[in-house]
Protein backbone atom coordinates (compact mmCIF):
# COMPACT_ATOMS: atom_id res chain seq x y z
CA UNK A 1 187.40 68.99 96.48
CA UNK A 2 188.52 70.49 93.09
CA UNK A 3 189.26 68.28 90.52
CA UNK A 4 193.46 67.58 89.63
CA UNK A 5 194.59 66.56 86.43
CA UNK A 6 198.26 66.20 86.81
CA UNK A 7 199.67 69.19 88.34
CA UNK A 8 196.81 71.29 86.70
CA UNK A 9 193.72 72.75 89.29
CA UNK A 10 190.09 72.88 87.10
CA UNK A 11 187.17 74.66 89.33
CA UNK A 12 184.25 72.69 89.61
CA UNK A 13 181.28 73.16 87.18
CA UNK A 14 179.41 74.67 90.08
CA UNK A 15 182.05 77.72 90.33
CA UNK A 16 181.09 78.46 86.62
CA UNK A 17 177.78 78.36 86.72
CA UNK A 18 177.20 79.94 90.53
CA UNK A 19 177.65 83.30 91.78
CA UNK A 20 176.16 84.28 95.72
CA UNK A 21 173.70 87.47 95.90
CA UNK A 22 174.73 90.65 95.48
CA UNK A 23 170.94 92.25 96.96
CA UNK A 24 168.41 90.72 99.02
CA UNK A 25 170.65 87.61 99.39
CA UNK A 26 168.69 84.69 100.68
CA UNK A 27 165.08 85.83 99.32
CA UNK A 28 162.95 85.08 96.45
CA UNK A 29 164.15 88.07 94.66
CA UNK A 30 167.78 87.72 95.55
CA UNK A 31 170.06 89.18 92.66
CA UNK A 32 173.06 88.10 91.53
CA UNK A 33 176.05 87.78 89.05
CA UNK A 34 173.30 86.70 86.03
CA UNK A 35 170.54 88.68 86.97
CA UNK A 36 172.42 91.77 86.48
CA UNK A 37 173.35 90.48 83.08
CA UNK A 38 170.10 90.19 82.42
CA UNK A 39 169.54 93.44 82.99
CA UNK A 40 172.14 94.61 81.54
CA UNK A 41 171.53 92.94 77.76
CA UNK A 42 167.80 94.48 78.12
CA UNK A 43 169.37 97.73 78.84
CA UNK A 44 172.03 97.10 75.56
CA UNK A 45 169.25 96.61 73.22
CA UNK A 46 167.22 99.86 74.63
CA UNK A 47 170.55 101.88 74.15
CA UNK A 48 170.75 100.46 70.27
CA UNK A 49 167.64 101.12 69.33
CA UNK A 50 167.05 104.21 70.49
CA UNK A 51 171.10 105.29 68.92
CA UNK A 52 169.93 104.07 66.01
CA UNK A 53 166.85 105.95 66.26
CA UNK A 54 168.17 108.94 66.96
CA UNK A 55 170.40 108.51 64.64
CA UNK A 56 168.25 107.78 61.67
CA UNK A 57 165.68 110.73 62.62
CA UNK A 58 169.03 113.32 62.40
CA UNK A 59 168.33 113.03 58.81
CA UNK A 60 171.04 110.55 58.11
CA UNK A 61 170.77 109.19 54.40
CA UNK A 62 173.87 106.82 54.68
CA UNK A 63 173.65 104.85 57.96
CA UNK A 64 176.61 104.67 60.08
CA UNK A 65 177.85 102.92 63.25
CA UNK A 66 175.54 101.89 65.24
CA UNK A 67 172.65 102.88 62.81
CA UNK A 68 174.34 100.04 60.20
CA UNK A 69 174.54 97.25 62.68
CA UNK A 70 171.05 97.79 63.86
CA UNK A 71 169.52 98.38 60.69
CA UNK A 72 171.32 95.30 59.06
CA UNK A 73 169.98 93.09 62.05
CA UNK A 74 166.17 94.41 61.33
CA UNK A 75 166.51 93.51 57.28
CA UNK A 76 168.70 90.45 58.12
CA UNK A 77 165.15 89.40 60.34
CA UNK A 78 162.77 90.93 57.89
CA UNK A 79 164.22 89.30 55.22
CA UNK A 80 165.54 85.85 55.87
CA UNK A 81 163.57 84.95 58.91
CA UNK A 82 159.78 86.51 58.90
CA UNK A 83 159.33 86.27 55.05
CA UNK A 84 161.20 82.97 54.93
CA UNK A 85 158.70 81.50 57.34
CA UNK A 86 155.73 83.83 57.92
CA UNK A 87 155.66 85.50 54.63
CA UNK A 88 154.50 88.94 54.59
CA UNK A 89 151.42 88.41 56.89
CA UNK A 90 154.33 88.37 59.63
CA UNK A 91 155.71 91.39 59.25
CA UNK A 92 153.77 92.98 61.82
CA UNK A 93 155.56 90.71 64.19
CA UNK A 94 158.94 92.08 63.12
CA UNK A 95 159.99 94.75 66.62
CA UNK A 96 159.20 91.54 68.46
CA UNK A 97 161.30 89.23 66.51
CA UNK A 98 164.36 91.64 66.38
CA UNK A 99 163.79 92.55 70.05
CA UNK A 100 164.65 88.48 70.44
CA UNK A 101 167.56 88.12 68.10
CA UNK A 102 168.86 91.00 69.54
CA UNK A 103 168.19 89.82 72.96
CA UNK A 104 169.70 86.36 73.04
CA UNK A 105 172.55 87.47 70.93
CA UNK A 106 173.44 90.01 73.65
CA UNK A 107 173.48 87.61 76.65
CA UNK A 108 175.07 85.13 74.71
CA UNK A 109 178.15 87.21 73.62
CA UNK A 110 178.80 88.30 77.36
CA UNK A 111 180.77 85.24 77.35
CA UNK A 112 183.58 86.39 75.18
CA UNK A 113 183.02 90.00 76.88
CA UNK A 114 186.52 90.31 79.28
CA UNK A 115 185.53 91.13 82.93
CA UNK A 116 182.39 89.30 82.21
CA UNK A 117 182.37 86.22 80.32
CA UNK A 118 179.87 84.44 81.21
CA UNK A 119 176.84 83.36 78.99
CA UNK A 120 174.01 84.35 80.79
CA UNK A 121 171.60 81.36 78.38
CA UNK A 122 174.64 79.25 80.47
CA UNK A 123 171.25 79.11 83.17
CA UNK A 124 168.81 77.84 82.27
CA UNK A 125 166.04 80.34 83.82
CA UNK A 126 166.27 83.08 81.08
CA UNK A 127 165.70 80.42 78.00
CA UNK A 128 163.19 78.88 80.11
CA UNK A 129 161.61 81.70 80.43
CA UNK A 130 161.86 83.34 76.64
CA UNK A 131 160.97 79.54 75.75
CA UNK A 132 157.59 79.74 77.66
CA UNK A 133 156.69 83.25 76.83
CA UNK A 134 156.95 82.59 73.23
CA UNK A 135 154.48 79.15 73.95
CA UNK A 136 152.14 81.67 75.15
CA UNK A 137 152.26 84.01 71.92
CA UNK A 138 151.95 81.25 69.59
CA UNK A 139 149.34 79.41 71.03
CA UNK A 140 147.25 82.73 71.88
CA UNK A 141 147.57 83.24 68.26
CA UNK A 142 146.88 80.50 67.21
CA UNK A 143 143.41 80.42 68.78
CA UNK A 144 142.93 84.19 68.00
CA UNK A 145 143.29 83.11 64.39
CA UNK A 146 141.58 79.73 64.14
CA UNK A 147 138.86 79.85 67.20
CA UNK A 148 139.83 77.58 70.12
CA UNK A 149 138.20 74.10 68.81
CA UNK A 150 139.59 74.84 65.36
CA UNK A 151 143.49 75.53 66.61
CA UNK A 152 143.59 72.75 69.01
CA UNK A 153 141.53 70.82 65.56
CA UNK A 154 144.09 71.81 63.30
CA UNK A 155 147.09 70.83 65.92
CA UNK A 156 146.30 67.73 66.75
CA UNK A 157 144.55 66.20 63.47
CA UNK A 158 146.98 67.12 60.27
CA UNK A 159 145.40 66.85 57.11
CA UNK A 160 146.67 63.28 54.95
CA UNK A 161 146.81 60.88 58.22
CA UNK A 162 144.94 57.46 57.92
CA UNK A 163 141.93 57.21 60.61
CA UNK A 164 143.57 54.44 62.26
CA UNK A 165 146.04 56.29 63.25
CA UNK A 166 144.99 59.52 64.55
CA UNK A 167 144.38 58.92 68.09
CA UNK A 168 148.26 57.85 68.10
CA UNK A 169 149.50 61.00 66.06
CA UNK A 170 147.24 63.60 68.17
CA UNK A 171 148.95 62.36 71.57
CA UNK A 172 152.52 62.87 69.73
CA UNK A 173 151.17 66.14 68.58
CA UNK A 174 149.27 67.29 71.58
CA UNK A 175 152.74 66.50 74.03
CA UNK A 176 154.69 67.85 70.80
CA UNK A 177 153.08 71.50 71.05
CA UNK A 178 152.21 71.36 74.51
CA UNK A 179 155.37 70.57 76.25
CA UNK A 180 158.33 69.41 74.07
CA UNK A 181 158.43 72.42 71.96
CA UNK A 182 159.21 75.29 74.89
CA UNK A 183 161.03 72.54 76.46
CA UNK A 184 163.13 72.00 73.05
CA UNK A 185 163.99 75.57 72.56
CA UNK A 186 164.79 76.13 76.32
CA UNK A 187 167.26 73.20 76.35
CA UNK A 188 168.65 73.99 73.07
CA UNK A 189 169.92 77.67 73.90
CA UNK A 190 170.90 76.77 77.18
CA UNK A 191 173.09 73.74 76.58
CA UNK A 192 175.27 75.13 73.28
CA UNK A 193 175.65 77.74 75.84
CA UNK A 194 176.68 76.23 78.93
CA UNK A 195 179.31 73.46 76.75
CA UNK A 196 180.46 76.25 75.00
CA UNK A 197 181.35 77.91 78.02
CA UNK A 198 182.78 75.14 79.84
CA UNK A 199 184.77 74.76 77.15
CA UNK A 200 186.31 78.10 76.93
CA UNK A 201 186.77 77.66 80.61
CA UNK A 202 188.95 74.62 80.14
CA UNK A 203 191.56 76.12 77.52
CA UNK A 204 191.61 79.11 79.46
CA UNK A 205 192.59 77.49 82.93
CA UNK A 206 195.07 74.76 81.06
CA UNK A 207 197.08 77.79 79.25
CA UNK A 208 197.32 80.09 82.35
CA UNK A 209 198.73 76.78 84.76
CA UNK A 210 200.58 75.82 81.43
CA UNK A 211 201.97 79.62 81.47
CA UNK A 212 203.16 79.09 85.25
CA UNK A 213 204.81 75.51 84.81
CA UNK A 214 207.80 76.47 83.27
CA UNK A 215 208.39 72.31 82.57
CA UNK A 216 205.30 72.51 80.52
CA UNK A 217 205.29 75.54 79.01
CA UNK A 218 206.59 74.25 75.52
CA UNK A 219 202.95 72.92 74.96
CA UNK A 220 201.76 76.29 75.76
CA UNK A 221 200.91 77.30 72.34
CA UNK A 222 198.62 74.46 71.75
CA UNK A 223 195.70 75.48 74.33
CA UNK A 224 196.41 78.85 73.68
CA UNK A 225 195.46 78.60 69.85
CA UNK A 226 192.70 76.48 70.77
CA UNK A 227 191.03 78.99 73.17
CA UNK A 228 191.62 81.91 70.50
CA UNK A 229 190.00 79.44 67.80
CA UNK A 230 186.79 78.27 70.04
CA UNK A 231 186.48 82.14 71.43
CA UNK A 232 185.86 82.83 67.55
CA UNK A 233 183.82 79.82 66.89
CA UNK A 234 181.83 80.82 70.44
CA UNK A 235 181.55 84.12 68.55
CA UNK A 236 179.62 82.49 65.39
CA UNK A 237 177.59 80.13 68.02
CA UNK A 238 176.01 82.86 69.82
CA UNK A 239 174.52 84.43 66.48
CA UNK A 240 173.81 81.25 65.58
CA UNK A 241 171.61 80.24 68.58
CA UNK A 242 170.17 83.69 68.27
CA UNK A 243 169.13 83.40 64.80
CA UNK A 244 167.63 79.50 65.65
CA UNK A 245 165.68 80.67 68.95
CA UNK A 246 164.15 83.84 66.59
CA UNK A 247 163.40 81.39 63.61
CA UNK A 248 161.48 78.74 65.94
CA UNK A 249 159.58 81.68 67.16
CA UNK A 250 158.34 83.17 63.59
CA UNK A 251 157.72 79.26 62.43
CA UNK A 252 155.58 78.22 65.67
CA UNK A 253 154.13 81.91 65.96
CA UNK A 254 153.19 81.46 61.49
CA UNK A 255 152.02 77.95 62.00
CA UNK A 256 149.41 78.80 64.77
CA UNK A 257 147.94 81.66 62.87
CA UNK A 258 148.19 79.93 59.55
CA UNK A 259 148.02 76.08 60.16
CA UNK A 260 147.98 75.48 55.79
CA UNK A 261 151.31 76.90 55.99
């Protein structure tokens, strides 16, 4: 039944969050609503990149349009993200690292996208997913770097801590690395994602039933300015998240290879 308040009707959270299959409904690969968004923001970054490479390879000393934007996100990376927390030994990493800013800001700004609003880090399988690929980089790295006894060494025994107390600190560490970090940045994205969503949800159903209740429709302005305000503040989350998920990445990606650091 859907939840009342008053005279106002709110969907359930399921109606958000839930869309039925488009293709191959009722099978493993069944797509839907999100999956196509997914697609979609991979198929968004291709198109910038290769605009803005085009673009630059015409020859063009001034950057413009979509040459700025994409060129500003690969210093704004470079510079305050890999050398911030990799140093220069990082930069290699840099296509990857833009590739994920770019990424999660994409399919987190769908939500403020009309027609499609709808986070698609709202579910929790794409940051799951990012979240565990990115525990696979840094830990391959890691024992690339350091040899296999010497990274899981260096993880699970930091330098300074009293004997007495290392069996104690390498469990927290060893459940730290192992699980609670891709479970951390999975959970993170994903729930500033979904509330922020919700949210949006809420002010935009209370000022459209507000809109139709001509009794109430005096207090119309107050939702209303509240859903413009959080649509702009949803606006600055979704960069932010991006820019968090892509700086966790350099840190655990520098910290495998370079443990001193």
């Amino acid at each position: 039944m859907t939840p009342v308040l008053g005279a106002l009707h709110f969907p359930p959270i399921e109606e958000l969050v839930e869309w039925p299959g488009i293709f191959l409904k009722d099978t493993p690969f069944e797509v839907n609503k999100v999956v196509l968004l997914m697609w979609a923001g991979a198929i968004i970054v291709f198109g910038l990149f290769w605009a803005a490479g085009r673009a630059a390879s015409s020859g063009n000393l001034v950057p413009t349009g979509i040459q700025t934007v994409v060129e500003g996100g690969i210093d704004f990376v470079r510079n305050d993200i890999i050398l911030q927390t990799m140093g220069p030994a990082g930069l290699p990493w840099t296509p990857f690292l833009v590739t994920i800013f770019f990424y999660v800001f994409i399919t987190n700004i769908f939500e403020v996208i009309p027609f499609v609003q709808f986070p698609v880090n709202a579910r929790m399988a794409l940051p799951l997913f990012m979240s565990l690929l990115v525990w696979v980089i840094f830990n391959y790295m890691g024992v690339k770097a350091q040899g296999f006894g010497g990274y899981f060494k260096s993880m699970l025994l930091p330098p300074g801590v009293p004997k007495a107390l290392l069996p104690l600190v390498a469990l927290i560490e060893f459940i730290s690395t192992i699980f609670v970090r891709p479970f951390s940045m999975a959970v993170r994205l994903f729930a500033n994602m979904l509330a922020g969503h919700l949210l949006l949800v809420t002010f935009a159903v209370l000022s459209a039933a507000l809109f139709t209740k001509s009794a109430l429709a005096v207090i119309l302005p107050l939702p209303f300015a509240m859903l413009i305000l959080l649509t702009g503040f949803e606006i600055l989350v979704a960069i932010l998240q991006a820019f968090i998920f892509t700086i966790l990445t350099a840190v655990y990606i520098g910290g495998a290879m370079h443990p001193e650091h």
